[in-house]
C-alpha atoms as a PDB file:
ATOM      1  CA  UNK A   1     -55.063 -15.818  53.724  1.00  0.00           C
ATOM      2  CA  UNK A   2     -51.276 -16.631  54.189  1.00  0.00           C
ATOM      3  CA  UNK A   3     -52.136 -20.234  54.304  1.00  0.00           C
ATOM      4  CA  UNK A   4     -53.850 -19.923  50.726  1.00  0.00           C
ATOM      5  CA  UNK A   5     -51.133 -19.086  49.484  1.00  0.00           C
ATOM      6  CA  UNK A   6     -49.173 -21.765  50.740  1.00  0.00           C
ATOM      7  CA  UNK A   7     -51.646 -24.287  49.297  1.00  0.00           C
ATOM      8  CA  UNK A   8     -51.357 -22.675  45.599  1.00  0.00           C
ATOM      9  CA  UNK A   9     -47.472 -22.862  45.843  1.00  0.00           C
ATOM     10  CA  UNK A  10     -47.470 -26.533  45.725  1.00  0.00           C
ATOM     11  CA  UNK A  11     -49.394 -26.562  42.393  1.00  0.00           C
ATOM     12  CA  UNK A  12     -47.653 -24.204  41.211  1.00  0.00           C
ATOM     13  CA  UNK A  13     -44.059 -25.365  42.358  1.00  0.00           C
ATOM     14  CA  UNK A  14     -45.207 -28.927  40.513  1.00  0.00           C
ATOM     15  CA  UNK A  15     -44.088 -27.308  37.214  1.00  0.00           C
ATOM     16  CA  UNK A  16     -40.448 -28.315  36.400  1.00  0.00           C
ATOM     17  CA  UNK A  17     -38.352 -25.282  36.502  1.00  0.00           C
ATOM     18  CA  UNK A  18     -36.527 -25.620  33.375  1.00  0.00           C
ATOM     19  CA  UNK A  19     -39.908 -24.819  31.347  1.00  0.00           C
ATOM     20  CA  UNK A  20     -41.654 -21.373  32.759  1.00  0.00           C
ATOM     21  CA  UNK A  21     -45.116 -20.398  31.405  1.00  0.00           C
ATOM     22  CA  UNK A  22     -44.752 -18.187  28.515  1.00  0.00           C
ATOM     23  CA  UNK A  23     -46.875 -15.198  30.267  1.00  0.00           C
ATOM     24  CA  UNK A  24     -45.976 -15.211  33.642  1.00  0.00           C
ATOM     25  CA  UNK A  25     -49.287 -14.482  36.090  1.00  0.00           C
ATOM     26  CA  UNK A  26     -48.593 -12.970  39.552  1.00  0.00           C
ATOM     27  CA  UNK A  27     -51.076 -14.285  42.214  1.00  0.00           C
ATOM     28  CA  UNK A  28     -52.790 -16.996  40.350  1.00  0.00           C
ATOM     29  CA  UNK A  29     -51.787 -20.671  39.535  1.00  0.00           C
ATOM     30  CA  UNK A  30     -49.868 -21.124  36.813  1.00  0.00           C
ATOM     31  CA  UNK A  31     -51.106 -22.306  33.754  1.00  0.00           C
ATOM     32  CA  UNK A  32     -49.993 -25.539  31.995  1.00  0.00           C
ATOM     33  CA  UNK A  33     -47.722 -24.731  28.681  1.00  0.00           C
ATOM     34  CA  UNK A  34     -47.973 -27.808  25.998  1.00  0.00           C
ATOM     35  CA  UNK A  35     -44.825 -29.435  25.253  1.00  0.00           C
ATOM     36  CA  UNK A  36     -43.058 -29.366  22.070  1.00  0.00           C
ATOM     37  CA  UNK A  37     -43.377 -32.037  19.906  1.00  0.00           C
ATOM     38  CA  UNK A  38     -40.605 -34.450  19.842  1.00  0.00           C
ATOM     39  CA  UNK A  39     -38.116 -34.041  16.840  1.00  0.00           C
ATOM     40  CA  UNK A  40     -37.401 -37.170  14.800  1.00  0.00           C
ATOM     41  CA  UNK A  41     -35.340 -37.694  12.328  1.00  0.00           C
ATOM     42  CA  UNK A  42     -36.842 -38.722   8.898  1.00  0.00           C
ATOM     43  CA  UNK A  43     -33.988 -40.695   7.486  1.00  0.00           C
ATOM     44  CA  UNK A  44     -32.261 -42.952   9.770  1.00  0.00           C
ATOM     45  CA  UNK A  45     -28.560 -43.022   9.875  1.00  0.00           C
ATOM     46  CA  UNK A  46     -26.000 -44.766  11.469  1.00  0.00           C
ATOM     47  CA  UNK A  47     -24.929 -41.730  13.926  1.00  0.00           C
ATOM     48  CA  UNK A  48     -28.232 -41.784  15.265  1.00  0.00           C
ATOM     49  CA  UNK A  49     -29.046 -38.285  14.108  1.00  0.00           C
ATOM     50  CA  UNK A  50     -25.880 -36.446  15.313  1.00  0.00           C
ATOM     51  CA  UNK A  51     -24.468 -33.713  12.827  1.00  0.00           C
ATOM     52  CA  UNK A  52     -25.760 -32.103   9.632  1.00  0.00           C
ATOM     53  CA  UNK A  53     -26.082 -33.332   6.622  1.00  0.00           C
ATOM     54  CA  UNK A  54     -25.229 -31.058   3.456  1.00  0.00           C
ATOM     55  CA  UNK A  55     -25.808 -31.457   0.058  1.00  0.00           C
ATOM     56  CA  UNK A  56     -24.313 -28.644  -2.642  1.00  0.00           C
ATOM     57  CA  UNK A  57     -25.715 -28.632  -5.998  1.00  0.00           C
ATOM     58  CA  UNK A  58     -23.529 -29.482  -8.959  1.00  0.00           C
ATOM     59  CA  UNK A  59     -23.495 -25.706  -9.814  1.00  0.00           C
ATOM     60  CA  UNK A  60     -21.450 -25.003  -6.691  1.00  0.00           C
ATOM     61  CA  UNK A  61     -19.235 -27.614  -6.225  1.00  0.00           C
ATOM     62  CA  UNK A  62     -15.391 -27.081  -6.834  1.00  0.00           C
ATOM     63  CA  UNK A  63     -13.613 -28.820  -9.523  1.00  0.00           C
ATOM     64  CA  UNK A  64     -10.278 -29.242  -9.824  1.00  0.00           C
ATOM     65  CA  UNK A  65      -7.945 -27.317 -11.312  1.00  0.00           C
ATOM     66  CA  UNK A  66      -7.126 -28.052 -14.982  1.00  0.00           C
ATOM     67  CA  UNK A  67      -4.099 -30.154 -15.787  1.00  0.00           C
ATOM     68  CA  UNK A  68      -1.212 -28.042 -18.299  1.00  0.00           C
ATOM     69  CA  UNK A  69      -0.429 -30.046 -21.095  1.00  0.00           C
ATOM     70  CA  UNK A  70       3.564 -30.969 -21.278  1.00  0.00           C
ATOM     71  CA  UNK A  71       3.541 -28.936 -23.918  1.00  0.00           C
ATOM     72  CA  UNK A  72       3.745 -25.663 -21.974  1.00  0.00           C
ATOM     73  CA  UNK A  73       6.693 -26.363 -20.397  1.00  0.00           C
ATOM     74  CA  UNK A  74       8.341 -23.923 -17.835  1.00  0.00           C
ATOM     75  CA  UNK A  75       7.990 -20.275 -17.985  1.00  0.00           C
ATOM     76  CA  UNK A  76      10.466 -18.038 -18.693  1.00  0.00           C
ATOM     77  CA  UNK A  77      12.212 -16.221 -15.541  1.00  0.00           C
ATOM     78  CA  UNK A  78      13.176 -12.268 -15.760  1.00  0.00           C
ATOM     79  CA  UNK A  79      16.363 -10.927 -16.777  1.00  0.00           C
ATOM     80  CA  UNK A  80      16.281  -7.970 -14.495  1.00  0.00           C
ATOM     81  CA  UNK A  81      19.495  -7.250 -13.052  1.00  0.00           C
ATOM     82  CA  UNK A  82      19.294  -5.148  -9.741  1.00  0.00           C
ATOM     83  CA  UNK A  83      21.683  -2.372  -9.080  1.00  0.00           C
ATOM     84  CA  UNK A  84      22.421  -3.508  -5.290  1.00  0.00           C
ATOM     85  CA  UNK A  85      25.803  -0.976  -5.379  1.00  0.00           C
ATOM     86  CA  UNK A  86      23.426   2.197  -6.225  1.00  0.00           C
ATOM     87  CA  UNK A  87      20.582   1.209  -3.621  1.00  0.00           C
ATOM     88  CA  UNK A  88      23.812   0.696  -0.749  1.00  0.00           C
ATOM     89  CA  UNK A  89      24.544   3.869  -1.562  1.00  0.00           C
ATOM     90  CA  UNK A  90      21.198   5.388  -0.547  1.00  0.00           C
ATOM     91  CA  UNK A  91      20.804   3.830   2.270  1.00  0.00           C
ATOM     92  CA  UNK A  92      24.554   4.497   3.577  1.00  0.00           C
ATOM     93  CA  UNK A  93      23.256   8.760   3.121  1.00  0.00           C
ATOM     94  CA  UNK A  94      22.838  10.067   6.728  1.00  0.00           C
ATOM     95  CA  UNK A  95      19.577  11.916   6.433  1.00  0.00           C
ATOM     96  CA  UNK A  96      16.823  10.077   4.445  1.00  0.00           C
ATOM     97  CA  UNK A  97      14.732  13.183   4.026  1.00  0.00           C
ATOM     98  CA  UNK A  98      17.132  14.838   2.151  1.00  0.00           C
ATOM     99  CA  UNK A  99      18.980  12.495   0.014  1.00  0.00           C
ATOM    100  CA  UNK A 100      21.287  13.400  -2.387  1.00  0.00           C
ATOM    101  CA  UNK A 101      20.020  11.336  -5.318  1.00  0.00           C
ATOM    102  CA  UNK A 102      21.357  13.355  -8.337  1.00  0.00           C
ATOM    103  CA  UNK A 103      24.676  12.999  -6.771  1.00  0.00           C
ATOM    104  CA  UNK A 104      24.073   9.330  -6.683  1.00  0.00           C
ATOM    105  CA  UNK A 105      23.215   9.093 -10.392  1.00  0.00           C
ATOM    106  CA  UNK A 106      25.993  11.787 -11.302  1.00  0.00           C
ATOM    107  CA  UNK A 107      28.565   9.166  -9.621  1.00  0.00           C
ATOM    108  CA  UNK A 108      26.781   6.198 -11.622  1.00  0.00           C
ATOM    109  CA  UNK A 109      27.231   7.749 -14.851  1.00  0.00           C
ATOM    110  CA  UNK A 110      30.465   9.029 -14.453  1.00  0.00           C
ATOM    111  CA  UNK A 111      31.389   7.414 -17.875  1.00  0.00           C
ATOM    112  CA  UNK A 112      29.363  10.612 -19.822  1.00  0.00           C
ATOM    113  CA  UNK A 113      31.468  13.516 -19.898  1.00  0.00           C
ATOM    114  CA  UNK A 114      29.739  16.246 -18.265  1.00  0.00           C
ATOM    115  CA  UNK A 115      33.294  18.520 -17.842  1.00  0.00           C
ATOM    116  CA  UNK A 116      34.463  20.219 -20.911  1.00  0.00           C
ATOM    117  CA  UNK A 117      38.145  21.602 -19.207  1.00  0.00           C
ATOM    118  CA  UNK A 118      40.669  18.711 -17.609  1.00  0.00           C
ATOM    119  CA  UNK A 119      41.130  21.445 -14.772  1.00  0.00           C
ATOM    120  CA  UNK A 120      37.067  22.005 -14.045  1.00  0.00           C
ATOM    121  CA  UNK A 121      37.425  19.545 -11.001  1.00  0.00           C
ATOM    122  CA  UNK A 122      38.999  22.030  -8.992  1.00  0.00           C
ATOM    123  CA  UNK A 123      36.721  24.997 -10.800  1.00  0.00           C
ATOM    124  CA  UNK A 124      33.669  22.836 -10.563  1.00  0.00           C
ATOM    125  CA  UNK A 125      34.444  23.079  -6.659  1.00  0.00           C
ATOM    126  CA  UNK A 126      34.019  26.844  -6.517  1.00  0.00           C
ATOM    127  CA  UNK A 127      31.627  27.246  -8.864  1.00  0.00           C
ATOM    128  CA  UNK A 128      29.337  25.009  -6.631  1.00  0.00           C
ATOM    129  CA  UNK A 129      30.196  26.610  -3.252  1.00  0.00           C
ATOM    130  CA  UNK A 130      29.549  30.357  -5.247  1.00  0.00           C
ATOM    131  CA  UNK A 131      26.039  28.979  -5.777  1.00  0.00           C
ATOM    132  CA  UNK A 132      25.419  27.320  -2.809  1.00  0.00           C
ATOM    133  CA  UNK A 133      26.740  30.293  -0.811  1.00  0.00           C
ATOM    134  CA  UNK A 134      24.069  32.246  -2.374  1.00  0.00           C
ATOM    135  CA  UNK A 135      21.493  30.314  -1.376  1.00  0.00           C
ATOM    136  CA  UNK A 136      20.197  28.185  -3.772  1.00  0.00           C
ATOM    137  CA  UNK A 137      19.443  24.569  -3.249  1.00  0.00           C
ATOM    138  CA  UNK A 138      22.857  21.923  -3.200  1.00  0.00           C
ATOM    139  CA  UNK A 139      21.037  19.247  -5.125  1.00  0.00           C
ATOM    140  CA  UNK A 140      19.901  21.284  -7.756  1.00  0.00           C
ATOM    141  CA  UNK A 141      22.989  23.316  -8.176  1.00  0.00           C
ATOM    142  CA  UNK A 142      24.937  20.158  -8.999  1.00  0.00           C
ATOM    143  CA  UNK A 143      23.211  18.957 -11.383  1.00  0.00           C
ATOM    144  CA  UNK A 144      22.740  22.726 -13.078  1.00  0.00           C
ATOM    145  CA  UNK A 145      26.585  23.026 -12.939  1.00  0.00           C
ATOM    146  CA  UNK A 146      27.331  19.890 -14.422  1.00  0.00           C
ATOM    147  CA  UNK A 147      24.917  20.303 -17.440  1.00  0.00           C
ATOM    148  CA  UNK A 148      25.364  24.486 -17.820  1.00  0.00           C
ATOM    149  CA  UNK A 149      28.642  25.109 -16.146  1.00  0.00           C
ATOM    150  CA  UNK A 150      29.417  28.305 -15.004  1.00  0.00           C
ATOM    151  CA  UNK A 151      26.250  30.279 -16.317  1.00  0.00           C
ATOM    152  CA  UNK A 152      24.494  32.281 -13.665  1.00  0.00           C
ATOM    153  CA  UNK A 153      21.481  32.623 -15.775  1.00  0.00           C
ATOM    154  CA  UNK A 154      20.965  28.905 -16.797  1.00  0.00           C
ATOM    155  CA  UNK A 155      22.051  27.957 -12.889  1.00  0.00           C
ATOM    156  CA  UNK A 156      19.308  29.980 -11.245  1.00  0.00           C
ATOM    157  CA  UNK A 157      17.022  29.146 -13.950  1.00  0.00           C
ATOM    158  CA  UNK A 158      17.259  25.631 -13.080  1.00  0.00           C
ATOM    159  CA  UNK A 159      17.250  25.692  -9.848  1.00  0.00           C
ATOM    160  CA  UNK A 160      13.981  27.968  -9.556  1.00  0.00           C
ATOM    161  CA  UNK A 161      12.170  24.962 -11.413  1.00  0.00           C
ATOM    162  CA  UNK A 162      13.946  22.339 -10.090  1.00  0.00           C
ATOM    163  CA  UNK A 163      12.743  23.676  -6.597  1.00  0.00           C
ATOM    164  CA  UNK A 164       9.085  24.245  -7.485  1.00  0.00           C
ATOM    165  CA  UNK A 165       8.711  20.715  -9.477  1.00  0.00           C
ATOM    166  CA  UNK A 166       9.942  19.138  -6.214  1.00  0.00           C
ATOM    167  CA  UNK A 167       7.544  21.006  -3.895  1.00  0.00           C
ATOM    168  CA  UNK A 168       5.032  19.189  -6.342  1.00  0.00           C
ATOM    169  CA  UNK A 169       6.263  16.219  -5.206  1.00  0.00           C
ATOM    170  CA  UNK A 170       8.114  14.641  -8.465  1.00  0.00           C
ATOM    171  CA  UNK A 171      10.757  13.344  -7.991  1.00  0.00           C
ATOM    172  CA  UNK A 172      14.064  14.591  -8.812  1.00  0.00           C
ATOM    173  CA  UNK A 173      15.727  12.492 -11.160  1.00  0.00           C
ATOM    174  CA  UNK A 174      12.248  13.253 -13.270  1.00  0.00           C
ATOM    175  CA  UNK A 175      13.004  16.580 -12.342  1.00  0.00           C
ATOM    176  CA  UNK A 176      16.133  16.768 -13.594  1.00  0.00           C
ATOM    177  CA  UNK A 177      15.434  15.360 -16.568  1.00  0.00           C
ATOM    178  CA  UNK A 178      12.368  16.938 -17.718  1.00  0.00           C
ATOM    179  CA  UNK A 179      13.978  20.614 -16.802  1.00  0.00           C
ATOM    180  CA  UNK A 180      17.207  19.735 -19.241  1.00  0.00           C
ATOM    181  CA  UNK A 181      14.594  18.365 -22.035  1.00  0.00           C
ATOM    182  CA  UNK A 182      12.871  21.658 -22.174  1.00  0.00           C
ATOM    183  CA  UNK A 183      15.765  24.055 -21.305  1.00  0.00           C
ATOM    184  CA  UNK A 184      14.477  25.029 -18.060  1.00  0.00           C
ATOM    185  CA  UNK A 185      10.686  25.753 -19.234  1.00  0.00           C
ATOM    186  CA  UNK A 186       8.707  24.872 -15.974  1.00  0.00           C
ATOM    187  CA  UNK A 187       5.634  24.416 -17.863  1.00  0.00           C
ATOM    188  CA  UNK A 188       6.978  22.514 -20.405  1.00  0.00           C
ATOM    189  CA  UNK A 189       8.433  20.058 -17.925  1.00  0.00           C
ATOM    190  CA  UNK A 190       5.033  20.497 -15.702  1.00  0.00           C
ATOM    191  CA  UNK A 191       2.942  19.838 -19.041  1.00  0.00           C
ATOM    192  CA  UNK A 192       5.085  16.388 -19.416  1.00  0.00           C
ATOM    193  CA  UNK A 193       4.795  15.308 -16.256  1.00  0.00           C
ATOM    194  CA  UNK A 194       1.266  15.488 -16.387  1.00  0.00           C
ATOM    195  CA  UNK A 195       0.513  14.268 -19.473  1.00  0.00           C
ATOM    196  CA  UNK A 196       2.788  11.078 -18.473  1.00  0.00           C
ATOM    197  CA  UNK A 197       0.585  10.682 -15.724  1.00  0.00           C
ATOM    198  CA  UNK A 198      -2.417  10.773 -17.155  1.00  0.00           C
ATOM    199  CA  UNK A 199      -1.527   7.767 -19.637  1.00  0.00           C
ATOM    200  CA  UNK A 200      -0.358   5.378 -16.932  1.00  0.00           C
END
């Protein structure tokens, strides 16, 4: 029995090794698996069949880009002008999370009058550190004093909505704005900002 097996190994070991049967048979012979036909090219070329060859129909080939016409000529460049003093001046604030911004634009526009009294420097000093004292938020309360002075009423006002618009996440030059536009009416300004928003 051993030595049968021996003699079937031969026959079966004639069978190159790169090409097993397709169905693999334990015990028996294997079988003999038909070569694949030989692949030859139909058109002869002078690579002797190495590579591809790819044609793309007219549809999807690229064609240059059009030419201008001198005409055109070149195109006109913006006249921004960038404010590089005003953006040195933000970054030069210690804390980025609470940047003083209205400060920043109070400084830039010093050319408005915003003091009615020569003396209100020193006053405008106090007044602030009164309000501040109290509680209520430094960035708003300079921008409430310069624009209302020394009213209590039209100070906290402002501040309440200047607070609660920036919790909303405007910003606060928008803020600002909106709140002296509508004298302090929260919805008002909160009406604006989202009608503003919902156009752009």
């Amino acid at each position: 029995m051993y030595r049968q097996q021996l003699t079937s190994t031969p026959s079966s070991s004639s069978r190159p090794m790169y090409r097993p049967s397709i169905y693999p048979n334990v015990g028996q012979p294997g079988h003999t698996v038909v070569p694949p036909a030989p692949r030859t090219s139909s058109s002869p070329s002078s690579s002797a069949g190495l590579g591809i060859r790819v044609v793309l129909k007219p549809d999807y080939r690229i064609t240059p880009p059009p030419q201008f016409s001198p005409q055109v000529g070149d195109i006109r460049r913006s006249n921004f002008q960038f404010d590089f003093e005003f953006e040195r001046k933000i970054l030069a604030q210690p804390d980025a999370e609470f940047m003083n911004l209205s400060q920043l634009d109070l400084e830039n526009n010093r050319s408005e009058p915003t003091q009615s009294t020569p003396s209100s420097g020193v006053n405008s000093d106090s007044v602030l550190n009164k309000y501040i004292a109290s509680g209520l938020s430094q960035d708003a309360v300079i921008i409430a004093v310069a624009n209302y002075g020394d009213s209590p009423t039209k100070v906290r006002e402002f501040v309440n909505g200047y607070n609660l618009l920036r919790e909303m996440g405007f910003s606060a030059n928008n803020v600002a704005d909106a709140l002296l536009v509508y004298d302090n009416d929260t919805d008002k300004a909160l009406a604006h900002f989202l009608n503003s928003s919902s156009r752009g």
